[in-house]
Structure formats: structure tokens, C-alpha cells
Protein backbone atom coordinates (compact mmCIF):
# COMPACT_ATOMS: atom_id res chain seq x y z
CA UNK A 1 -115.30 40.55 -41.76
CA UNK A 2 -115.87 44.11 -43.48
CA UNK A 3 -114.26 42.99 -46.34
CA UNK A 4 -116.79 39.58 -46.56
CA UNK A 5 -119.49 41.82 -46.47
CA UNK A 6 -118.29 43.80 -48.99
CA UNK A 7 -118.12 41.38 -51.25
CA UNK A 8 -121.25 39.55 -50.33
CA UNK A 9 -122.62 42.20 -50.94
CA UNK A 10 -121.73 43.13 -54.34
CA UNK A 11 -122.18 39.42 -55.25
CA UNK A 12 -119.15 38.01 -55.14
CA UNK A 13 -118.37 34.78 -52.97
CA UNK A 14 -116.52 34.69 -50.06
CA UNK A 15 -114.86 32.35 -47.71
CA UNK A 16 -113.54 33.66 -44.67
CA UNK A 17 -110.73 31.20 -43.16
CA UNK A 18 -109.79 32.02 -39.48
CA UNK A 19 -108.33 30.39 -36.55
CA UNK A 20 -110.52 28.93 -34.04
CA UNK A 21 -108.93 31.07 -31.03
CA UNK A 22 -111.08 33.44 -32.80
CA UNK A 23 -114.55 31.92 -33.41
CA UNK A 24 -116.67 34.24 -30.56
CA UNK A 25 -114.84 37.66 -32.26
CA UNK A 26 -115.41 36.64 -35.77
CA UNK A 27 -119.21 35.40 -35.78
CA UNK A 28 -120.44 38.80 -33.18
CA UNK A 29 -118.41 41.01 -36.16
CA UNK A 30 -120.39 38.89 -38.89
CA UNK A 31 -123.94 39.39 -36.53
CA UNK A 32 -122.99 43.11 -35.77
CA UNK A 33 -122.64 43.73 -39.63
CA UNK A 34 -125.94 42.02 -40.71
CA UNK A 35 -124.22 38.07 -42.04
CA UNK A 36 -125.62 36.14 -38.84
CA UNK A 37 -124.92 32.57 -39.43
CA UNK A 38 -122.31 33.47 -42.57
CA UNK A 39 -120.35 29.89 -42.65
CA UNK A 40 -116.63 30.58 -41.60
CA UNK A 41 -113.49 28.07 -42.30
CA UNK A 42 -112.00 27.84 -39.10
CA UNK A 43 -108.34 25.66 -38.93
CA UNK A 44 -106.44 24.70 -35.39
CA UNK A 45 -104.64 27.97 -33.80
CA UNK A 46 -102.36 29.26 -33.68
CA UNK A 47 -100.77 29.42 -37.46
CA UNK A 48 -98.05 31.53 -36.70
CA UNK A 49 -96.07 28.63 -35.83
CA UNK A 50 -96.27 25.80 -38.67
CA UNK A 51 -93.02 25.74 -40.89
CA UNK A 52 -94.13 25.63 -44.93
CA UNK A 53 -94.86 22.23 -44.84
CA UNK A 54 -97.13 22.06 -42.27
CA UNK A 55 -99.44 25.14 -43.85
CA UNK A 56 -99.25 23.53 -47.02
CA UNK A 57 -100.97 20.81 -45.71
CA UNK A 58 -103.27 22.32 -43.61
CA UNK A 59 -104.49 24.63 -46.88
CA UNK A 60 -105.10 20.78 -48.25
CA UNK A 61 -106.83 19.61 -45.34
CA UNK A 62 -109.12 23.04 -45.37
CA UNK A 63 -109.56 23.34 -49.08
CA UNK A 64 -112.42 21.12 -49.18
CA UNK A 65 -114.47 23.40 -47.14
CA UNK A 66 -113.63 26.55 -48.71
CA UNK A 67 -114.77 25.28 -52.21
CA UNK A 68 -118.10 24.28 -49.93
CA UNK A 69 -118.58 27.91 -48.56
CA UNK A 70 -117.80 29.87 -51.93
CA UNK A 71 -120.31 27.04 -53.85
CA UNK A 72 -123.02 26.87 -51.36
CA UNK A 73 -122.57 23.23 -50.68
């Protein structure tokens, strides 16, 4: 999250993909460092464990909603 802010804050768009066994750490970082309400990617966790294939297509499934976040859509 310090990086995000970091480059929020210079003006440059940011999408911050995490794992959703980390959704309560990730959005009290964002409050605690003035983006309350920044909108996160968040895919199925853990990651750690898909093979190629699998992350391949879960970077298709989730690429969507990164273009959304880094647009404003």
C-alpha cells in the first residue's frame, strides 16, 4: 500500500491486486495512509499454489478489473 500511495500521489494510476485472505489488512493500511475507499483487485487465496496455467488464467479472469481501477471505470 505505500507504494499505491506513492504513486497516487504523484499522479500515476494504480491498481493494487491482492488476495482476499488479506482484505481487513490491506483496506486499514489504505485508511491509515489517507486512500479510504481506494478500489483494490482482490483474486481467491491463496496463489502460492496454482501451477502456470492456472495464474495465467486467473490474470485473464482479473484483468478486466484492473483496466477498471487504473481507468476509473
Amino acid at each position: 500500500m505505500h507504494d499505491v500511495v506513492r504513486f497516487e500521489q504523484a499522479g500515476i494510476p494504480t491498481a493494487n491486486v491482492g488476495t482476499d485472505g488479506f482484505v481487513d489488512e490491506a483496506e486499514e493500511q489504505a485508511r491509515l495512509l489517507g486512500m479510504e475507499g481506494y478500489p483494490m483487485v482482490w483474486v481467491p487465496h491463496p496463489v502460492a499454489v496454482l501451477d502456470e496455467g492456472e495464474i495465467r488464467k486467473l490474470a485473464r479472469r482479473t484483468a478486466g478489473r484492473v483496466v477498471a481501477v487504473l481507468t476509473g471505470a
